[in-house]
Protein backbone atom coordinates (compact mmCIF):
# COMPACT_ATOMS: atom_id res chain seq x y z
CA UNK A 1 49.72 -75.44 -106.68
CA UNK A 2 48.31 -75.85 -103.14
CA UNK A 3 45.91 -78.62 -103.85
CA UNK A 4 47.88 -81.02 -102.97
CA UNK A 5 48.46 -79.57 -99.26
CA UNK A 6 44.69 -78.73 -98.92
CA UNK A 7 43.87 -82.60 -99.83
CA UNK A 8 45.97 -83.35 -96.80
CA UNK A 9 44.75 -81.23 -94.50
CA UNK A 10 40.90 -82.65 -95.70
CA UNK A 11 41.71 -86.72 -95.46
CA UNK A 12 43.50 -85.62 -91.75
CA UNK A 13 40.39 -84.13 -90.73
CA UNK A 14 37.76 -86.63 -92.44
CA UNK A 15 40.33 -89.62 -90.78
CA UNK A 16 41.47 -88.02 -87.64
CA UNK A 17 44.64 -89.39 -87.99
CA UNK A 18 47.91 -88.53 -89.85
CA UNK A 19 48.40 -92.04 -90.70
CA UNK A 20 45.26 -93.49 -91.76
CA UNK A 21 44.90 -90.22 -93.87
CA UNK A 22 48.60 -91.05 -95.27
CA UNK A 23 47.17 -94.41 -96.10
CA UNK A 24 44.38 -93.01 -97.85
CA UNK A 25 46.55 -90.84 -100.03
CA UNK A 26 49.07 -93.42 -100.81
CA UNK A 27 52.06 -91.52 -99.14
CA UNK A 28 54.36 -91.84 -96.37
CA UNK A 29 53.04 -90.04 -93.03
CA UNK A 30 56.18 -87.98 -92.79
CA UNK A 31 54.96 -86.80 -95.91
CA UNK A 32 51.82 -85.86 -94.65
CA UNK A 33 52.88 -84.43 -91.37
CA UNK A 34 55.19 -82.28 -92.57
CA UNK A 35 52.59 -80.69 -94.68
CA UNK A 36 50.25 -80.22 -91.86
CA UNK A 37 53.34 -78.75 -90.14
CA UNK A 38 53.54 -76.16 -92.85
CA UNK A 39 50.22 -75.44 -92.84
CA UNK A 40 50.03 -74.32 -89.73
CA UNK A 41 53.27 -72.07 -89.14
CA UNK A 42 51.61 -70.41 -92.24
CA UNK A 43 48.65 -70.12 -90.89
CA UNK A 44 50.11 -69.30 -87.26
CA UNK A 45 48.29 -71.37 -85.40
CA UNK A 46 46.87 -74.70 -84.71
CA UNK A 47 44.41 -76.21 -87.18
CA UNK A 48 44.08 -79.61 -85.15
CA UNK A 49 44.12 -80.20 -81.50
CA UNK A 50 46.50 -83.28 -80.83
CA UNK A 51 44.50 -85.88 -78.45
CA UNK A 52 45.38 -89.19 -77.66
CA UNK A 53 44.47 -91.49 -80.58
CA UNK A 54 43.08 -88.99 -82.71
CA UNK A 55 43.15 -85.68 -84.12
CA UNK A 56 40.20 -82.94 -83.81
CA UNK A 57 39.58 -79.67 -85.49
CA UNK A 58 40.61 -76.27 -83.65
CA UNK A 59 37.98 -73.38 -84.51
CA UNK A 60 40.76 -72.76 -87.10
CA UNK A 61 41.10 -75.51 -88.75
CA UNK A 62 36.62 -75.57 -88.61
CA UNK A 63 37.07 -72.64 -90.81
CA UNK A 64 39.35 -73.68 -92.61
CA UNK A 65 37.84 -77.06 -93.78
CA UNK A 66 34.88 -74.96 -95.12
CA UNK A 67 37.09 -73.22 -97.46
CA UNK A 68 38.71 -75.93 -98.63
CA UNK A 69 35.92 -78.34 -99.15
CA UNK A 70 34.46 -75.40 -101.46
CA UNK A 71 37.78 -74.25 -103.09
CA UNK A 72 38.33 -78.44 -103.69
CA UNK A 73 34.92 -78.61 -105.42
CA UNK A 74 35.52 -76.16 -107.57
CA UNK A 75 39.15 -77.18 -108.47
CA UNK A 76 37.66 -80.16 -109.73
CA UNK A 77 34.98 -78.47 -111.68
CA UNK A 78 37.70 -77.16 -113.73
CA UNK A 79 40.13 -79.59 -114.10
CA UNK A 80 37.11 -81.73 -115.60
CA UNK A 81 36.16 -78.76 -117.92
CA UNK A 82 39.75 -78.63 -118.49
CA UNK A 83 40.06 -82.38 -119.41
CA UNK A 84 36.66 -81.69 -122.07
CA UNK A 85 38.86 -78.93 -123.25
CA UNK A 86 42.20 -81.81 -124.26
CA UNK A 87 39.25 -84.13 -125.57
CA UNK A 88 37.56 -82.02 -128.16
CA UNK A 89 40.60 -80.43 -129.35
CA UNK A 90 41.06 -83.84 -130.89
CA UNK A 91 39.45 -85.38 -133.59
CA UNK A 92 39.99 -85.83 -137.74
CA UNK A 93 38.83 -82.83 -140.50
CA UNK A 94 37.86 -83.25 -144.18
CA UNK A 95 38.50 -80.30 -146.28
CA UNK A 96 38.14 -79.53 -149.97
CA UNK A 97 38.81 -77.11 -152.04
CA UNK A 98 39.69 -75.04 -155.11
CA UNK A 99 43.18 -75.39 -155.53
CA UNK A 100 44.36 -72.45 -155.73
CA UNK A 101 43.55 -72.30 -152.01
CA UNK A 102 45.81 -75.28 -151.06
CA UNK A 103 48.53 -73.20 -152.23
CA UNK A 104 49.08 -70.54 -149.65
CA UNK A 105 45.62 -69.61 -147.86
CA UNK A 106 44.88 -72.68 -146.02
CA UNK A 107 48.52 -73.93 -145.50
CA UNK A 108 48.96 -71.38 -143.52
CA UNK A 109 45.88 -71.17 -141.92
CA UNK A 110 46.40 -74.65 -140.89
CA UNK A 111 49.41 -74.17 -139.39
CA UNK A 112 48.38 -71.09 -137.04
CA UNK A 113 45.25 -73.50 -136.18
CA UNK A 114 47.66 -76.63 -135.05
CA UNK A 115 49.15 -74.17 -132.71
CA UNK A 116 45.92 -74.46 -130.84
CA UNK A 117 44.99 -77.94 -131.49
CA UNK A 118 47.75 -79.87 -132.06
CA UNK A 119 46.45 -83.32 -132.07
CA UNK A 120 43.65 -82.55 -134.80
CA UNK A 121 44.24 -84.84 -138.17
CA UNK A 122 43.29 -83.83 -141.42
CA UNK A 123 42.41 -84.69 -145.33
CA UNK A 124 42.61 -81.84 -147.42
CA UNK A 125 42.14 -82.19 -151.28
CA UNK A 126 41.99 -79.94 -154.23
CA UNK A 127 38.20 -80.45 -155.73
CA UNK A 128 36.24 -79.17 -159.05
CA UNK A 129 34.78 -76.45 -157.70
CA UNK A 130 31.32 -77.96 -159.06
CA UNK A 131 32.08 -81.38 -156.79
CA UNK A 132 32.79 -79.56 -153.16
CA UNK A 133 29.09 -78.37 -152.26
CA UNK A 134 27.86 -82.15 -152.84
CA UNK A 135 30.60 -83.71 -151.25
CA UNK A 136 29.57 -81.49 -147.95
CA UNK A 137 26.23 -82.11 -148.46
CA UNK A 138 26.85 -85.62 -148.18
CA UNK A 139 29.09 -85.88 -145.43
CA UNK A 140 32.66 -86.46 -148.08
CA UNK A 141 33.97 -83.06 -146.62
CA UNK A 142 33.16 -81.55 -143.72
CA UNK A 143 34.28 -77.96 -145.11
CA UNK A 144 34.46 -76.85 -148.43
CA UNK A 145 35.79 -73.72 -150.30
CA UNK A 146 34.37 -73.09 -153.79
CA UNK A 147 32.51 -70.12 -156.24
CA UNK A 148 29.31 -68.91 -154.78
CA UNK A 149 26.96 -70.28 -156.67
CA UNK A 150 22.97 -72.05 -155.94
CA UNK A 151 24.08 -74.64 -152.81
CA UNK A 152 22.30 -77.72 -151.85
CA UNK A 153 19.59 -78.06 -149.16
CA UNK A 154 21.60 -78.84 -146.28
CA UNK A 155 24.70 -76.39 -147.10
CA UNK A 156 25.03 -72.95 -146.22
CA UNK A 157 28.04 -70.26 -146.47
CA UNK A 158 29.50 -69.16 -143.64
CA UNK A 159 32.02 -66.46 -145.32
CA UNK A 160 32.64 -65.06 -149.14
CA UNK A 161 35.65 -63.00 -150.35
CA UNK A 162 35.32 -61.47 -154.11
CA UNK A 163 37.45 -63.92 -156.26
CA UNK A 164 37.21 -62.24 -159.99
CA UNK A 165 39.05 -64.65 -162.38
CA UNK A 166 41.94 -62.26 -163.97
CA UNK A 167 45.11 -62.40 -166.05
CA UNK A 168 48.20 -63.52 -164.03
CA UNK A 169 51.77 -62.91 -165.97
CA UNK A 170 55.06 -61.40 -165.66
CA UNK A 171 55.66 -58.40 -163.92
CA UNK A 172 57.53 -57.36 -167.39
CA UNK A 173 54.46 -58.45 -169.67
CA UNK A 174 53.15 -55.56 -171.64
CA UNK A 175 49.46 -56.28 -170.25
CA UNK A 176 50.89 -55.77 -166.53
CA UNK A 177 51.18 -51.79 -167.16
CA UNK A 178 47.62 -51.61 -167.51
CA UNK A 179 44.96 -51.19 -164.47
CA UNK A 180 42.53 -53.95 -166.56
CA UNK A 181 42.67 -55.96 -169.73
CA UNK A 182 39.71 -56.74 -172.36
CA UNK A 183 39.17 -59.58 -173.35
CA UNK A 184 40.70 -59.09 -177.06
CA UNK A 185 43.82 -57.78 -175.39
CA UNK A 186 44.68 -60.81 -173.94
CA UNK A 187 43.81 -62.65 -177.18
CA UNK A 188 47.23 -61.20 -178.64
CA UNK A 189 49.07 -63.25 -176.16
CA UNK A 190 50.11 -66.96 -175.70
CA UNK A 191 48.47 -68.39 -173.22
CA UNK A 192 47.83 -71.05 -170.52
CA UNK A 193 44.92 -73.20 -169.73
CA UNK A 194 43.58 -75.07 -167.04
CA UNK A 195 41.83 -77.66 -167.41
CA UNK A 196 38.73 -78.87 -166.12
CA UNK A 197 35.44 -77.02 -166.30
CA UNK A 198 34.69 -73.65 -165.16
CA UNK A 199 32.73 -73.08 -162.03
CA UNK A 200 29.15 -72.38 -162.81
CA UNK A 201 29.00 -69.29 -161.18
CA UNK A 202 31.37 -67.96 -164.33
CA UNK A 203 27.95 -68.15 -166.32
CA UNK A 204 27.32 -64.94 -165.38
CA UNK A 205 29.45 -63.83 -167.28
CA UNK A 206 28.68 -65.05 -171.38
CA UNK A 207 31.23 -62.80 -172.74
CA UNK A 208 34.51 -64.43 -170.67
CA UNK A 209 32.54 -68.21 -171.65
CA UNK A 210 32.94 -67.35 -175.11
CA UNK A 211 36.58 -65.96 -174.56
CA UNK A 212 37.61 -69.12 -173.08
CA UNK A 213 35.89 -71.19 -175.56
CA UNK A 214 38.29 -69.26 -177.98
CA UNK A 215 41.38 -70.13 -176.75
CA UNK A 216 44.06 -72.31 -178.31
CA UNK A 217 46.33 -72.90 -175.25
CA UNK A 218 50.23 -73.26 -175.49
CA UNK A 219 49.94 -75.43 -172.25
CA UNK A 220 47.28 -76.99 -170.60
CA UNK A 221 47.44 -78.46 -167.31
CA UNK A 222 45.50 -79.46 -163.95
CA UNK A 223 49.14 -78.66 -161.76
CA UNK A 224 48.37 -75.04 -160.17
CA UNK A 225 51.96 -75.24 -159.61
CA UNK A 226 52.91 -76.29 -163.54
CA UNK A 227 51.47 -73.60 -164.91
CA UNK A 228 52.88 -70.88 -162.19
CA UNK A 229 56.33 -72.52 -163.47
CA UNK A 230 55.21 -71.76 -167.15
CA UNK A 231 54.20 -68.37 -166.60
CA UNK A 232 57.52 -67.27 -164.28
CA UNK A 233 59.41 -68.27 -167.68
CA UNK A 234 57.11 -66.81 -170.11
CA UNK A 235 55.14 -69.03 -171.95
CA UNK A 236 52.07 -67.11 -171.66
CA UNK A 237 49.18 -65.57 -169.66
CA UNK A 238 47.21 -67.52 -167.54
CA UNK A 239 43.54 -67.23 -165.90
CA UNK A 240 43.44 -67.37 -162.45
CA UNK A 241 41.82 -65.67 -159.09
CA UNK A 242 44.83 -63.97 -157.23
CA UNK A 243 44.47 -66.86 -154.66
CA UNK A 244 46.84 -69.04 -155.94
CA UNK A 245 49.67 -66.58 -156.35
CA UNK A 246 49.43 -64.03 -153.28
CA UNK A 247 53.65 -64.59 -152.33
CA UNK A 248 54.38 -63.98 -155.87
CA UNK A 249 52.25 -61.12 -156.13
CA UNK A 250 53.56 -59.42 -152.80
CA UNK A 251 56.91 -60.24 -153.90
CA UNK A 252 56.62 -58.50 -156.96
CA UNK A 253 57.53 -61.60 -159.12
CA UNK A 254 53.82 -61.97 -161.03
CA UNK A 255 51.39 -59.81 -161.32
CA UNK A 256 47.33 -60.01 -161.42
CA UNK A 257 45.24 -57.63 -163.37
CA UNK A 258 41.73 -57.71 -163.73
CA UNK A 259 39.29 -57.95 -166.24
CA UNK A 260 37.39 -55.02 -168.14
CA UNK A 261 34.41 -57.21 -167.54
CA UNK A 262 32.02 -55.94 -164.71
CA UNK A 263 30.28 -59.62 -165.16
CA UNK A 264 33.58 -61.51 -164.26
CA UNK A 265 34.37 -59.23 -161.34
CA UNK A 266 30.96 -59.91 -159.25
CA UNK A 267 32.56 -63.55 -158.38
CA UNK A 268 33.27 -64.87 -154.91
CA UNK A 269 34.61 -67.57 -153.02
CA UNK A 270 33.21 -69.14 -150.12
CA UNK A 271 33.47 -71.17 -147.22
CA UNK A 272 30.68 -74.34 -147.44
CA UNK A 273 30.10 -76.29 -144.38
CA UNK A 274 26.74 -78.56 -143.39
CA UNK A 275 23.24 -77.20 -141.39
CA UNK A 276 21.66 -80.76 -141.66
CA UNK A 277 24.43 -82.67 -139.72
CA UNK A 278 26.53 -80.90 -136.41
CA UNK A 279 29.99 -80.83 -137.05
CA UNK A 280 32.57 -82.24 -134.77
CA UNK A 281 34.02 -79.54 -132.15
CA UNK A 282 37.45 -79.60 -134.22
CA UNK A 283 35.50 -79.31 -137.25
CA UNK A 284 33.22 -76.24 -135.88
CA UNK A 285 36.07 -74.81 -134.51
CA UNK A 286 38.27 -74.66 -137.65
CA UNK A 287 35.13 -73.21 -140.17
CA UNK A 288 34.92 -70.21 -137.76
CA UNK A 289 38.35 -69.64 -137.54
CA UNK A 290 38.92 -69.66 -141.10
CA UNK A 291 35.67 -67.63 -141.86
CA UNK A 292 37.98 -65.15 -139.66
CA UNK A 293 40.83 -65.61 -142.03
CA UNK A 294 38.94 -65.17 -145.42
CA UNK A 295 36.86 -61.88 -143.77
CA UNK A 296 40.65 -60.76 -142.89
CA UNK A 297 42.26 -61.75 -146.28
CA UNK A 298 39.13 -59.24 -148.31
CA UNK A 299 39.63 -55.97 -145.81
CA UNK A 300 43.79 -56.89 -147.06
CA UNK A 301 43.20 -56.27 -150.15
C-alpha cells in the first residue's frame, strides 16, 4: 500500500526537511529521500522546491498535500473500524441444547462459523430440554435450542424448524416400508428408551404420553450415541426427531418415519436467546447465523 510513501511526503512538508521528517518517522533519510524521489518521477514533476535549509511546497505538491491529508484521514478511519472488527470477533459463547443437536447440526455449524471468527471460545452442553429456556433466562447460556413450548419473560425465539418425534430403525426393519407408523405398530417391536423426561411441549399430544408410558424398554440410556449403536445392530426401535441421525439417514444406513399422530407432528425446535440482557457481538453474531442454518435445514427437507 502507498500509505507509507504518502506519510513521507506529509512529515517532509509539515518539517520542511528530509531529515527532521526522517527523525520523526524513525527511519534513515536515505529512506525517506528516496521515496520523495519516487514520488515525484511518478508524478513528473517537482512536489518541493529545494531552498537552502529547508524545503517548500511547489503548486504540486500544494495539491497534493490536500489529497493526502484527506485520503490519510480516512485510512485511519478504517483501519480503526478495522481494528473494532479483530476485537469483537473475540469473546467466549455458552450454548445448550437438546442433544440430538450436538450431534451433527451445530458441529458443523460451528465449524463454518470459526472460519469467520476464529478466536471465539465456547461451552456447549447437551441440556433437558425443560432446563435450556431458564438457563438463558438467567444468563447460564447465552443461546439455547429446545421444543417450542411457553418461554420465560425475558426469552424469545429467534427461529423454529418442525421437529416431530418419530421412529428411527433399520433401513431393513419391517416398519421402514411404511410412509407412517401408529402407535400400536410400533408396540410389536423391541424397543429403545431414552431417558429423562419428555419435553413439555409433547403434552400436546396425550395419545404418544400414554404410548411412552407403555413401554418396557430393552435398553435405556441418556448416550444419543449408545442407543444409535443399539439400533445400527438391531436391538430395537427408538424415538427420536431426525436431528440426531441426519448422516445416517442421507446415507441410507437408518431410517426415520413418522408418526400417524397429527398431535406429535405439530412439534418444533427452536433457537432461545435473551431480550432482557444484550448479548456479546460474538454471541449476537452466532444466534443469527444459526437462525440462518435452522431456516436452511426446514426448506432441506
Amino acid at each position: 500500500m502507498h500509505a507509507a510513501v504518502l506519510k513521507y511526503f506529509r512529515e517532509i512538508a509539515r518539517h520542511g526537511s528530509v531529515r527532521r521528517a526522517a527523525a520523526t518517522l524513525n527511519v534513515a533519510p536515505s529512506a525517506v529521500d528516496r521515496q520523495l524521489l519516487k514520488l515525484e518521477d511518478e508524478l513528473g514533476m517537482p512536489v518541493f522546491d529545494r531552498l537552502p535549509g529547508r524545503m517548500r511546497l511547489t503548486l504540486a505538491g500544494e495539491l497534493l498535500l490536500r489529497h493526502v491529508n484527506g485520503t490519510l484521514a480516512e485510512f485511519d478511519r478504517i483501519r480503526a473500524e478495522i481494528d473494532d472488527l479483530r476485537g469483537v470477533k473475540t469473546g467466549h459463547v455458552a450454548i445448550g441444547a437438546v442433544d440430538s443437536l450436538l450431534v451433527q447440526f451445530l458441529p458443523q455449524a460451528l465449524d463454518r462459523f470459526r472460519a469467520d471468527f476464529p478466536a471465539v471460545t465456547y461451552t456447549v452442553l447437551a441440556v433437558e430440554p425443560a432446563r435450556i429456556p431458564g438457563d438463558v433466562a438467567a444468563g447460564r447460556s447465552d443461546i439455547g435450542f429446545t421444543f417450542v413450548s411457553q418461554l420465560p419473560a425475558g426469552t424469545q425465539f429467534i427461529a423454529t424448524i418442525s421437529a416431530p418425534i418419530g421412529v428411527v430403525m433399520g433401513t431393513r426393519h419391517p416398519l421402514a416400508r411404511k410412509r407412517t407408523v401408529r402407535f400400536e405398530e410400533a408396540l410389536a417391536f423391541p424397543v429403545l428408551g431414552q431417558q429423562g423426561p419428555l419435553p413439555k411441549s409433547a403434552d400436546i399430544d396425550p395419545d404418544f404420553a400414554a404410548f411412552r408410558d407403555s413401554l418396557e424398554p430393552r435398553l435405556t440410556s441418556n448416550s444419543i450415541h449408545m442407543l444409535k449403536h443399539a439400533i445400527r445392530e438391531s436391538w430395537g426401535i427408538a424415538f427420536f426427531t431426525r436431528f440426531g441421525f441426519l448422516g445416517e439417514i442421507a446415507d441410507a444406513e437408518l431410517a426415520w418415519r413418522p408418526f400417524a399422530s397429527r398431535r406429535i407432528n405439530t412439534l418444533k425446535l427452536g433457537i432461545v436467546v435473551p431480550t432482557a440482557r444484550a448479548l456479546p457481538f460474538a454471541a449476537l453474531a452466532l444466534a443469527d447465523r444459526l437462525a440462518d442454518e435452522l431456516r436452511a435445514l426446514e426448506r432441506s427437507k
